[in-house]
PDB file of N, CA and C in Angstrom:
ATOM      1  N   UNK A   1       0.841  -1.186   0.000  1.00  0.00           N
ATOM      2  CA  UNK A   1       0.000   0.000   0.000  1.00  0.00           C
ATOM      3  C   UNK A   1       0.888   1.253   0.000  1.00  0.00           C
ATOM      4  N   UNK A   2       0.617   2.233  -0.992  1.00  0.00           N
ATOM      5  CA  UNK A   2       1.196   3.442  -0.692  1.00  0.00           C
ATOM      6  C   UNK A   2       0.926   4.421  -0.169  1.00  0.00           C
ATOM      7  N   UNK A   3       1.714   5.332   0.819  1.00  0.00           N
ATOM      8  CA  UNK A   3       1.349   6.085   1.372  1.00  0.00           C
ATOM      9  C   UNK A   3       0.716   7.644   1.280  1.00  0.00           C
ATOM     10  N   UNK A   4      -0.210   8.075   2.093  1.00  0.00           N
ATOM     11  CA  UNK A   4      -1.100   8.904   1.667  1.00  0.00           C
ATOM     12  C   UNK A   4      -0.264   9.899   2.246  1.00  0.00           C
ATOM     13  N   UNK A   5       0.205  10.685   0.906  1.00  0.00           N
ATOM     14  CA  UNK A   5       0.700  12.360   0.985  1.00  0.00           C
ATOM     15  C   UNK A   5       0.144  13.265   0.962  1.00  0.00           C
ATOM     16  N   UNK A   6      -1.417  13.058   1.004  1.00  0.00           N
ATOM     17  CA  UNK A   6      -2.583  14.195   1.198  1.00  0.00           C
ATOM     18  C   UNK A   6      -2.767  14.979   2.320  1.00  0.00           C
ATOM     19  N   UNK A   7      -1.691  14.198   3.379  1.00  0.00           N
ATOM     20  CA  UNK A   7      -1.770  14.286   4.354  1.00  0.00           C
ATOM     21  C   UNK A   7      -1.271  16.049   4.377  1.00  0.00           C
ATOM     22  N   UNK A   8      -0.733  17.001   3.499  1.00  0.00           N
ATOM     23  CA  UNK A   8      -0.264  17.965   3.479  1.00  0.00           C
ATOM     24  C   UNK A   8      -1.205  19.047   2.913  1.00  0.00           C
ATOM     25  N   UNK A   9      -2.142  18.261   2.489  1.00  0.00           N
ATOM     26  CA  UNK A   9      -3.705  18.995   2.083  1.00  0.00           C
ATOM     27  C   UNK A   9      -3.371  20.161   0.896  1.00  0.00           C
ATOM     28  N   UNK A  10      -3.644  21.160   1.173  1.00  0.00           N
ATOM     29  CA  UNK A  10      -3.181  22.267   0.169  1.00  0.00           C
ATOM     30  C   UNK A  10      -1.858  22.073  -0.350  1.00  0.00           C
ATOM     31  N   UNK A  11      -0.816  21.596   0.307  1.00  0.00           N
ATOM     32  CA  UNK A  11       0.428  22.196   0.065  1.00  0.00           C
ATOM     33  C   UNK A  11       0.834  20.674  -0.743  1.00  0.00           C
ATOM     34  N   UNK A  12       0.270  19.729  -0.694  1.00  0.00           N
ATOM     35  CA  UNK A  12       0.905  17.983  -1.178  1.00  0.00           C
ATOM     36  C   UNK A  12       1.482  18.420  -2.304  1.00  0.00           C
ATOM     37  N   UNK A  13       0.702  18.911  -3.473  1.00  0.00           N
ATOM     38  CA  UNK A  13       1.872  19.097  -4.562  1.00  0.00           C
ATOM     39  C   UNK A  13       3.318  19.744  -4.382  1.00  0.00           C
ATOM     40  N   UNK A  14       3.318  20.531  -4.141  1.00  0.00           N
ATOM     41  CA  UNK A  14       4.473  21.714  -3.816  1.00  0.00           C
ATOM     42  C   UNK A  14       5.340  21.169  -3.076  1.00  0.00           C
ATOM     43  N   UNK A  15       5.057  20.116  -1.672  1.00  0.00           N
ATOM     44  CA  UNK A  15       5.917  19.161  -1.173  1.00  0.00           C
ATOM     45  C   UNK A  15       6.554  18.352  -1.744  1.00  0.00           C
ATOM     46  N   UNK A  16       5.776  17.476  -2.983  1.00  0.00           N
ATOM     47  CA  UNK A  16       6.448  16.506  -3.681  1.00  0.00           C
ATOM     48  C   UNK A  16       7.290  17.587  -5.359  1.00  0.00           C
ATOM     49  N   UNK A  17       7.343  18.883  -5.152  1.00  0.00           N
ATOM     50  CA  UNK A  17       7.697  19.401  -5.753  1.00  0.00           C
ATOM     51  C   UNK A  17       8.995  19.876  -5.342  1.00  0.00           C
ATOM     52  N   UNK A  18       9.184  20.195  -3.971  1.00  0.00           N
ATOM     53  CA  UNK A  18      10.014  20.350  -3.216  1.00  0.00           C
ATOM     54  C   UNK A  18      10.759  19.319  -3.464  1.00  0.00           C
ATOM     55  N   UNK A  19      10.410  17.655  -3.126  1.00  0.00           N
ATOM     56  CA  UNK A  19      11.084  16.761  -2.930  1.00  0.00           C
ATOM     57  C   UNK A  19      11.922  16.494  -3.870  1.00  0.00           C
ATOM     58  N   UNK A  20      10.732  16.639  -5.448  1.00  0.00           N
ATOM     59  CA  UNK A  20      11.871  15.928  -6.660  1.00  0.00           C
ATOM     60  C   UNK A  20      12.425  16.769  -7.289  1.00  0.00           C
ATOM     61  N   UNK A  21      12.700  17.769  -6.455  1.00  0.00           N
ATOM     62  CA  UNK A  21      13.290  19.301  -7.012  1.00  0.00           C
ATOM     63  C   UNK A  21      14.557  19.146  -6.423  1.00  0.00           C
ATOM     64  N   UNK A  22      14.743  19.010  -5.608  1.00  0.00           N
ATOM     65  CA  UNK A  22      15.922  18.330  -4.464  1.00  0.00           C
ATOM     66  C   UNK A  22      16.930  17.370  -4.880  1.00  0.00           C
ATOM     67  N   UNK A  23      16.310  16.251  -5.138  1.00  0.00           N
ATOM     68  CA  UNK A  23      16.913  15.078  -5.911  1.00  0.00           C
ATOM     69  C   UNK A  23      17.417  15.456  -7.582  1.00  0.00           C
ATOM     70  N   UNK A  24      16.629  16.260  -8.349  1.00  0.00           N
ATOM     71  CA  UNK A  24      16.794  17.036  -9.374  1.00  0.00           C
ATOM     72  C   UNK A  24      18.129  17.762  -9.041  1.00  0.00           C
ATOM     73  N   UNK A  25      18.298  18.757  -8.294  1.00  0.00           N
ATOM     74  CA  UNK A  25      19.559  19.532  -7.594  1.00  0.00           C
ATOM     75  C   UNK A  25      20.307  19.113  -7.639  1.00  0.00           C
ATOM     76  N   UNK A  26      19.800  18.115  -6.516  1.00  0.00           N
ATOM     77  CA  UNK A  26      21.672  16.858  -6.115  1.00  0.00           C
ATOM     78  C   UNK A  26      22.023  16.060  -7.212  1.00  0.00           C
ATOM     79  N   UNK A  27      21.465  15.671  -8.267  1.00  0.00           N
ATOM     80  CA  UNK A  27      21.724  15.131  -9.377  1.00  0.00           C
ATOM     81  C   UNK A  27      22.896  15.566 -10.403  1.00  0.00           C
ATOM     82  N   UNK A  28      21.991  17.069 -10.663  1.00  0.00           N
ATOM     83  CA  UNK A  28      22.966  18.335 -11.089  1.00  0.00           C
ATOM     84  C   UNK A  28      23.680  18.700 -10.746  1.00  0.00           C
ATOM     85  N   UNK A  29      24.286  18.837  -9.507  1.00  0.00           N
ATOM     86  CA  UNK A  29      25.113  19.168  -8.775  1.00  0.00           C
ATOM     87  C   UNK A  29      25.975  18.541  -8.874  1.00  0.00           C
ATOM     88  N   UNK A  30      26.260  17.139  -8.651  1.00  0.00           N
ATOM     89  CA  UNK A  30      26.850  15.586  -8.970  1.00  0.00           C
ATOM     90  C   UNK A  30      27.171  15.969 -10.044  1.00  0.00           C
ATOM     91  N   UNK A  31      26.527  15.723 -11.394  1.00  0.00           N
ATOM     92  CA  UNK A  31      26.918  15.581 -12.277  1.00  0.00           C
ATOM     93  C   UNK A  31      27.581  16.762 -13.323  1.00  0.00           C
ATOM     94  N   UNK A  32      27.386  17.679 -12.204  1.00  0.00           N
ATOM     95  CA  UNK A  32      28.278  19.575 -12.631  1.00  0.00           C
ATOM     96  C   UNK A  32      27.254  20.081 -14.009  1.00  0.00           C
ATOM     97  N   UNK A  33      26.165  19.507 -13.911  1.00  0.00           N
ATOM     98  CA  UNK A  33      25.314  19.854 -14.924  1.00  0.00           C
ATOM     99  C   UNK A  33      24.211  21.355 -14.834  1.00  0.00           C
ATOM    100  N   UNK A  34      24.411  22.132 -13.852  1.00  0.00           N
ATOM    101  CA  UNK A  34      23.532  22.958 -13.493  1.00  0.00           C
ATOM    102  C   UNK A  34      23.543  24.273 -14.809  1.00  0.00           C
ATOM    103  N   UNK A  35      24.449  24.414 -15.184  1.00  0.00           N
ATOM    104  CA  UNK A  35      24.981  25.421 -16.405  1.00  0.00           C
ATOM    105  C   UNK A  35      23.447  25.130 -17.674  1.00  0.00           C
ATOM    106  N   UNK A  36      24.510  23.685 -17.879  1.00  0.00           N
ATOM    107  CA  UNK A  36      23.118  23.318 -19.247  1.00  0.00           C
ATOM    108  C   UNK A  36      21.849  22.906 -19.067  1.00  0.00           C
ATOM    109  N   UNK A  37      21.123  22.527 -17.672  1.00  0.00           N
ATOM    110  CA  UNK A  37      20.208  22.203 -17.138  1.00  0.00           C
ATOM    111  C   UNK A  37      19.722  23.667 -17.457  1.00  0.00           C
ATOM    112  N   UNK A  38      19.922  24.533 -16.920  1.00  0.00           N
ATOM    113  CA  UNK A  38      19.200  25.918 -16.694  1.00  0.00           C
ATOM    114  C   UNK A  38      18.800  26.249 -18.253  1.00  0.00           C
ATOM    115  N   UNK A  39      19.869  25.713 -19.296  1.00  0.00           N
ATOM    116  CA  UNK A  39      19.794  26.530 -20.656  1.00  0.00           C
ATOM    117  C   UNK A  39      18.161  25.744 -21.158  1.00  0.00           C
ATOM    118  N   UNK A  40      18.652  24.354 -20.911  1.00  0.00           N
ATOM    119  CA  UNK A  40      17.289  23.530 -21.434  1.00  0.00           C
ATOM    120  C   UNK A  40      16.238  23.457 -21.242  1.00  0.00           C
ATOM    121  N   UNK A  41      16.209  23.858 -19.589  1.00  0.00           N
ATOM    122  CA  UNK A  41      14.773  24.618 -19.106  1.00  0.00           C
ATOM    123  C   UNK A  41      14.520  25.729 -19.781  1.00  0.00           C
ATOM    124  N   UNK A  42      15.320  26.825 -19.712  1.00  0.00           N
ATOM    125  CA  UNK A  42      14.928  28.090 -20.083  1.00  0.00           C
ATOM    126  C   UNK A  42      14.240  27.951 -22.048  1.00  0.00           C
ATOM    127  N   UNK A  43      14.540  26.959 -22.424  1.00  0.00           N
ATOM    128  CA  UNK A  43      15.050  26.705 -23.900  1.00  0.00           C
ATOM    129  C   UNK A  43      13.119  26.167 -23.921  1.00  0.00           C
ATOM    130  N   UNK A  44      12.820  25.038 -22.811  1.00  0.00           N
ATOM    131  CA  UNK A  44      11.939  24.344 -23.214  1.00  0.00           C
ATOM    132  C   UNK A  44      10.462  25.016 -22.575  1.00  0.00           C
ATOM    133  N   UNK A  45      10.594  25.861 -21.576  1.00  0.00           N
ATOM    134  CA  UNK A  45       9.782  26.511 -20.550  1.00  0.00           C
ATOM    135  C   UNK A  45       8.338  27.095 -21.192  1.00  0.00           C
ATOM    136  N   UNK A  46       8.771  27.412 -22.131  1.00  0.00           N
ATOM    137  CA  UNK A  46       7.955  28.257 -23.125  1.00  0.00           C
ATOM    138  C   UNK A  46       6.579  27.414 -23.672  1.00  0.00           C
ATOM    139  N   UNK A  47       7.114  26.488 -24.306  1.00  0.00           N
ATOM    140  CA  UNK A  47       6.314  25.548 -24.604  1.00  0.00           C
ATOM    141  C   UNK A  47       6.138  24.932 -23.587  1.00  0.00           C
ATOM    142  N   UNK A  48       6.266  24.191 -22.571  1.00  0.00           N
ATOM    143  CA  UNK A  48       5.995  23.925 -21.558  1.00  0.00           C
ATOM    144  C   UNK A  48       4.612  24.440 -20.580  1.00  0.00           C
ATOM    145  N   UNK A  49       4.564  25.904 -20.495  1.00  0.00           N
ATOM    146  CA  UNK A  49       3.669  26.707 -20.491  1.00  0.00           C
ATOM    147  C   UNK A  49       2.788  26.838 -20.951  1.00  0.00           C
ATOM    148  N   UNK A  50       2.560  26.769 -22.736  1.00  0.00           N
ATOM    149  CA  UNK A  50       1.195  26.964 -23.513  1.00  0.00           C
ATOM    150  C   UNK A  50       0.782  25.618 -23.430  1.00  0.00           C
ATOM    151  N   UNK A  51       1.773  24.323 -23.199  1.00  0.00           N
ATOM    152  CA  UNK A  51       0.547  22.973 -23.204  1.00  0.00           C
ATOM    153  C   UNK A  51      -0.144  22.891 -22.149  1.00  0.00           C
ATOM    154  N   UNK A  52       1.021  23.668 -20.783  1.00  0.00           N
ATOM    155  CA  UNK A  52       0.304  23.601 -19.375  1.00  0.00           C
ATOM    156  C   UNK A  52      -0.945  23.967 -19.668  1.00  0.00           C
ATOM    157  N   UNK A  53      -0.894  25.311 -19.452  1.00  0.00           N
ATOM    158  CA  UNK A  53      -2.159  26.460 -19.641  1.00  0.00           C
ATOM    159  C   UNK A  53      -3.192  25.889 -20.696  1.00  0.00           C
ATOM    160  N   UNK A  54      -2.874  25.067 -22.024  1.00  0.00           N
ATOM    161  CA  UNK A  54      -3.881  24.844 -22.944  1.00  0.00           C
ATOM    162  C   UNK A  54      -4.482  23.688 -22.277  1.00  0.00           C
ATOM    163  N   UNK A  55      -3.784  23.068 -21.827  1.00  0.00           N
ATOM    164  CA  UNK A  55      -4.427  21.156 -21.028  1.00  0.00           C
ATOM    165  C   UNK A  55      -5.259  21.898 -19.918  1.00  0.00           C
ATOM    166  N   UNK A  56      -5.098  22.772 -18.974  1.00  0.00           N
ATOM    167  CA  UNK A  56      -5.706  22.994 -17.593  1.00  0.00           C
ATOM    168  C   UNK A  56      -7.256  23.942 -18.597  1.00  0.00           C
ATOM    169  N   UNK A  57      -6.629  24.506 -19.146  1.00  0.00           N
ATOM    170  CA  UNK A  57      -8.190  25.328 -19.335  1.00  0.00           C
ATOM    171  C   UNK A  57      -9.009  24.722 -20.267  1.00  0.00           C
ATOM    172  N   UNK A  58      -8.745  23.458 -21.589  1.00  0.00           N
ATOM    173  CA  UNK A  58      -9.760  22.755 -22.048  1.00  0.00           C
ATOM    174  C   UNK A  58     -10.171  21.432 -20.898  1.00  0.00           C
ATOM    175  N   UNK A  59      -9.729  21.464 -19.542  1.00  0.00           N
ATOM    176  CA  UNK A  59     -10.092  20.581 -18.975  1.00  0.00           C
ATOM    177  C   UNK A  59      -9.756  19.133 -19.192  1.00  0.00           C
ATOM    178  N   UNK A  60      -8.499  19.037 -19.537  1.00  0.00           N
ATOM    179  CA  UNK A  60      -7.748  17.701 -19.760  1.00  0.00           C
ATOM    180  C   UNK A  60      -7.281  16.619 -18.330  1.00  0.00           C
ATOM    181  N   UNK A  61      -7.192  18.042 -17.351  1.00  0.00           N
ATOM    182  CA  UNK A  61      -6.996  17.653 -16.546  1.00  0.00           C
ATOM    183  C   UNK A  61      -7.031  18.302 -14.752  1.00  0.00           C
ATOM    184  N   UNK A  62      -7.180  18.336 -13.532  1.00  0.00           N
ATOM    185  CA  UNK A  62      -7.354  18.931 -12.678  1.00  0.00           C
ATOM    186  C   UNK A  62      -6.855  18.426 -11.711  1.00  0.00           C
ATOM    187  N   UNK A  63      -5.770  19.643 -11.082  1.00  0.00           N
ATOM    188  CA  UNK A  63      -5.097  19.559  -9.825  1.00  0.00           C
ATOM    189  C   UNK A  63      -5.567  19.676  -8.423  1.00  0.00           C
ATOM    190  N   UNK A  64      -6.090  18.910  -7.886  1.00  0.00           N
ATOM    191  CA  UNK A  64      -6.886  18.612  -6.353  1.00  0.00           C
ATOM    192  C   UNK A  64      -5.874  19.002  -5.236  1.00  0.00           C
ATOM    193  N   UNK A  65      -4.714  18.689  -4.830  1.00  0.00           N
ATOM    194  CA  UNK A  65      -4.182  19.197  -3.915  1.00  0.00           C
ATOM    195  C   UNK A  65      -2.786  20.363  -4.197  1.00  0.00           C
ATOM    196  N   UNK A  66      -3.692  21.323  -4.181  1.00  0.00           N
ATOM    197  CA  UNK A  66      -2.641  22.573  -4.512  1.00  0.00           C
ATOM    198  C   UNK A  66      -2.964  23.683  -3.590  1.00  0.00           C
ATOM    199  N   UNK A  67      -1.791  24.720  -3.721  1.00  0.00           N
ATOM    200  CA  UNK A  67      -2.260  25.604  -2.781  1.00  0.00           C
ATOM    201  C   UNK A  67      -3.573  26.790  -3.770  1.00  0.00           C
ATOM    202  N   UNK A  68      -3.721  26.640  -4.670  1.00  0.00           N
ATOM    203  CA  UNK A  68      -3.984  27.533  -5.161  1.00  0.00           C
ATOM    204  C   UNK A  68      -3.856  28.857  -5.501  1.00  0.00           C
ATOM    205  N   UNK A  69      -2.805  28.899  -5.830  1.00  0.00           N
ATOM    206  CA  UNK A  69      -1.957  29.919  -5.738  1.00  0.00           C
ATOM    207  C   UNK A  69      -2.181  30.143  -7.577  1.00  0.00           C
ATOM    208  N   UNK A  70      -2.276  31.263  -8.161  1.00  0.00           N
ATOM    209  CA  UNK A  70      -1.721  30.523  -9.971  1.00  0.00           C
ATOM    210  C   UNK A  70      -1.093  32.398 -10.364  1.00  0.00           C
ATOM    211  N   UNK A  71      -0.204  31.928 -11.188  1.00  0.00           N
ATOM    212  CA  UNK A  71       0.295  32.696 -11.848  1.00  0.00           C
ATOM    213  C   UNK A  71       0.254  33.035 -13.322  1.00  0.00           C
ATOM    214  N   UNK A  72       0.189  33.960 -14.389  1.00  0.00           N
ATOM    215  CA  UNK A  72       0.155  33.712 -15.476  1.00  0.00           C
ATOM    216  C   UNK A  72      -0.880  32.732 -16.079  1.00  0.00           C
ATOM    217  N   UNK A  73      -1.997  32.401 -14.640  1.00  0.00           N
ATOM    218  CA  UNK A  73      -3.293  31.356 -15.684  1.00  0.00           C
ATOM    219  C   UNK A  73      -3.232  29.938 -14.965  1.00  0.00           C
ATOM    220  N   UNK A  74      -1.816  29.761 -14.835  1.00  0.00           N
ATOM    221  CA  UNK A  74      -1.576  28.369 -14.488  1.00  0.00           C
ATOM    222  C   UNK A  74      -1.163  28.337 -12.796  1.00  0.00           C
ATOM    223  N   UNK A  75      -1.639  27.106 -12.276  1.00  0.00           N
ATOM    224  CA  UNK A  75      -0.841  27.141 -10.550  1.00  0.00           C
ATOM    225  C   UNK A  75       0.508  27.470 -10.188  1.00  0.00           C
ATOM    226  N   UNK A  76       1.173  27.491  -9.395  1.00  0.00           N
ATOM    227  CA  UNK A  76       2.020  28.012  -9.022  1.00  0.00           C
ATOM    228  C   UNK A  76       2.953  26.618  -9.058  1.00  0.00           C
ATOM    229  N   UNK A  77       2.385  25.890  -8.464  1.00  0.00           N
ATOM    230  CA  UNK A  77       2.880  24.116  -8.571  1.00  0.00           C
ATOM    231  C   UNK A  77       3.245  23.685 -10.280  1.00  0.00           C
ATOM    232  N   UNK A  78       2.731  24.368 -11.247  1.00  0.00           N
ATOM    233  CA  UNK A  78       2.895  23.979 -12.411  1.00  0.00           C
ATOM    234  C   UNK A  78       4.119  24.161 -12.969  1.00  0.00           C
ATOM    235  N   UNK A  79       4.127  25.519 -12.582  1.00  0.00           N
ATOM    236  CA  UNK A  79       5.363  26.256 -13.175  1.00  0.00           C
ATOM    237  C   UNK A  79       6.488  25.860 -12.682  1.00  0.00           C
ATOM    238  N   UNK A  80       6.507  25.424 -11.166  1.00  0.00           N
ATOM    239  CA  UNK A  80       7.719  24.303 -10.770  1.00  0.00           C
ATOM    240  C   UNK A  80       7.968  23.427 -11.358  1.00  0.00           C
ATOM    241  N   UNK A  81       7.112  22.358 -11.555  1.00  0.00           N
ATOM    242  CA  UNK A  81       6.759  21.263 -12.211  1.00  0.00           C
ATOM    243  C   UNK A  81       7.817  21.206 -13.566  1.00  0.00           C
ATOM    244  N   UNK A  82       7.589  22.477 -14.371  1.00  0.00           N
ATOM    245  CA  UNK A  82       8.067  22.708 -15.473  1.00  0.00           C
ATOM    246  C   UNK A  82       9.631  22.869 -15.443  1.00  0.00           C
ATOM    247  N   UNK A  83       9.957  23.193 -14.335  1.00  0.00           N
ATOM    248  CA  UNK A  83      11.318  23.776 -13.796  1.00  0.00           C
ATOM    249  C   UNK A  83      12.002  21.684 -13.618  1.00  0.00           C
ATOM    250  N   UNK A  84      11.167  21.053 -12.702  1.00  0.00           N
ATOM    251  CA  UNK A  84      11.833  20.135 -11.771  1.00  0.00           C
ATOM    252  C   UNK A  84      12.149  18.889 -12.422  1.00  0.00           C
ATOM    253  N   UNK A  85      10.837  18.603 -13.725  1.00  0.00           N
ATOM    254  CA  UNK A  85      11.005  17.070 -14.525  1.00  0.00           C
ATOM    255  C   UNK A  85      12.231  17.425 -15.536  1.00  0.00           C
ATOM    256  N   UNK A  86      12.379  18.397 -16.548  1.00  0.00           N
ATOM    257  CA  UNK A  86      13.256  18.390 -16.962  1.00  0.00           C
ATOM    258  C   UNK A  86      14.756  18.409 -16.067  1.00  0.00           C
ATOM    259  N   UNK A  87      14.654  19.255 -14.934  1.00  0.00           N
ATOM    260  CA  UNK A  87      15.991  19.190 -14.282  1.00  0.00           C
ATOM    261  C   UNK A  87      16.220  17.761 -13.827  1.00  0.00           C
ATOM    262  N   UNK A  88      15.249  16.884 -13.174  1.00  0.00           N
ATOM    263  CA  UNK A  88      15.542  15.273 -13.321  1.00  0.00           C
ATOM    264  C   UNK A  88      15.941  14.888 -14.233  1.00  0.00           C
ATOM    265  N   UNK A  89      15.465  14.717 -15.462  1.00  0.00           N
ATOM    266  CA  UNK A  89      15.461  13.842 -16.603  1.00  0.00           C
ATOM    267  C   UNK A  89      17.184  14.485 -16.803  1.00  0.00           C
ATOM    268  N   UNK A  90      17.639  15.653 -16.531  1.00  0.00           N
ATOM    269  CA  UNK A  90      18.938  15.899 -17.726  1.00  0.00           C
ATOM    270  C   UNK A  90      20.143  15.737 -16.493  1.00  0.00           C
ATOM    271  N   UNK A  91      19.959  15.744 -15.589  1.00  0.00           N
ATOM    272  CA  UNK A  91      20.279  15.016 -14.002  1.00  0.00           C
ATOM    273  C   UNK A  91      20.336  13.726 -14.286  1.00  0.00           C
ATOM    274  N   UNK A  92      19.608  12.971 -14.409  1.00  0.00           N
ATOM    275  CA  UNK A  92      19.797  11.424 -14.327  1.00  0.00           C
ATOM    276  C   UNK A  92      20.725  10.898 -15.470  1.00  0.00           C
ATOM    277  N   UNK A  93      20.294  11.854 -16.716  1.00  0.00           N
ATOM    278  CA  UNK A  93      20.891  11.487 -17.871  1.00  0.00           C
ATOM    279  C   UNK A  93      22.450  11.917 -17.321  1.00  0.00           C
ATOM    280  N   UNK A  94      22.608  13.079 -17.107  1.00  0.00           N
ATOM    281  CA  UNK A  94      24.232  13.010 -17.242  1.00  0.00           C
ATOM    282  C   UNK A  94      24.777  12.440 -15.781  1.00  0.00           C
ATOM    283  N   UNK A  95      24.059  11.843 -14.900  1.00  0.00           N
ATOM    284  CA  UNK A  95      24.791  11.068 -14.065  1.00  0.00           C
ATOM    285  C   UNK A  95      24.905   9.625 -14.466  1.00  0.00           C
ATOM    286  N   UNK A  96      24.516   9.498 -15.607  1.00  0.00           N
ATOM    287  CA  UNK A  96      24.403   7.927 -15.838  1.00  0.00           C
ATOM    288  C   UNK A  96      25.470   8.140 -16.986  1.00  0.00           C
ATOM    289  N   UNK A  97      25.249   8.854 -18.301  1.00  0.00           N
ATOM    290  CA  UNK A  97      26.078   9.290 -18.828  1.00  0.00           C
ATOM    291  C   UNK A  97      27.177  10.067 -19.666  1.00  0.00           C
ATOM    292  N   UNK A  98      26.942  10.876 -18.352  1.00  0.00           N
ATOM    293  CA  UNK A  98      28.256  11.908 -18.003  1.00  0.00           C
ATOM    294  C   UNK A  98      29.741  11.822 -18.289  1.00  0.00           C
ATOM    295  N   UNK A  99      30.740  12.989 -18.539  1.00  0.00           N
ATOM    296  CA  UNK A  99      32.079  12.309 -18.612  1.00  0.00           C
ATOM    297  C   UNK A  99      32.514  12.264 -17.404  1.00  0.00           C
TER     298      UNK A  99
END
């Protein structure tokens, strides 16, 4: 059984945003990748944004534990979001293979 992180009510996303934002970090950090991480976010953010914003407002999909906070249209949790999977994904990649 997995455990219930609702337990943070408003804030659950933003916690587990916190969390894999962290591991994202230390990844980058490790792997001295923070330079080109930032470029690829900044590179991909954009688009990132209009699918956010286009998926949340035709109702593709809905975020239940957030603070509700939104910026620019979209939650505040989103725009992390946008920041934290790519910084994983290019984190894992160059710790696996990295020079």
């Amino acid at each position: 059984m997995l455990p219930d992180i609702g337990v943070f009510g408003p804030y659950t996303y933003l916690v587990t945003e916190v969390v894999w934002g962290t591991v994202a970090l230390a990844l980058l950090w490790r792997a001295d990748a923070l330079r080109m991480a930032g470029k690829t976010i900044v590179a991909l953010y954009p688009i990132a944004y209009v699918w956010d914003w286009y998926t949340l407002e035709v109702g593709v999909f809905a975020i239940q534990l957030r603070t509700g906070v939104d910026l620019l249209g979209i939650p505040i949790e989103e725009h992390i979001f946008m920041v934290v999977v790519p910084a994983l994904v290019i984190g894992l990649h160059e710790t696996l293979h990295g020079d």
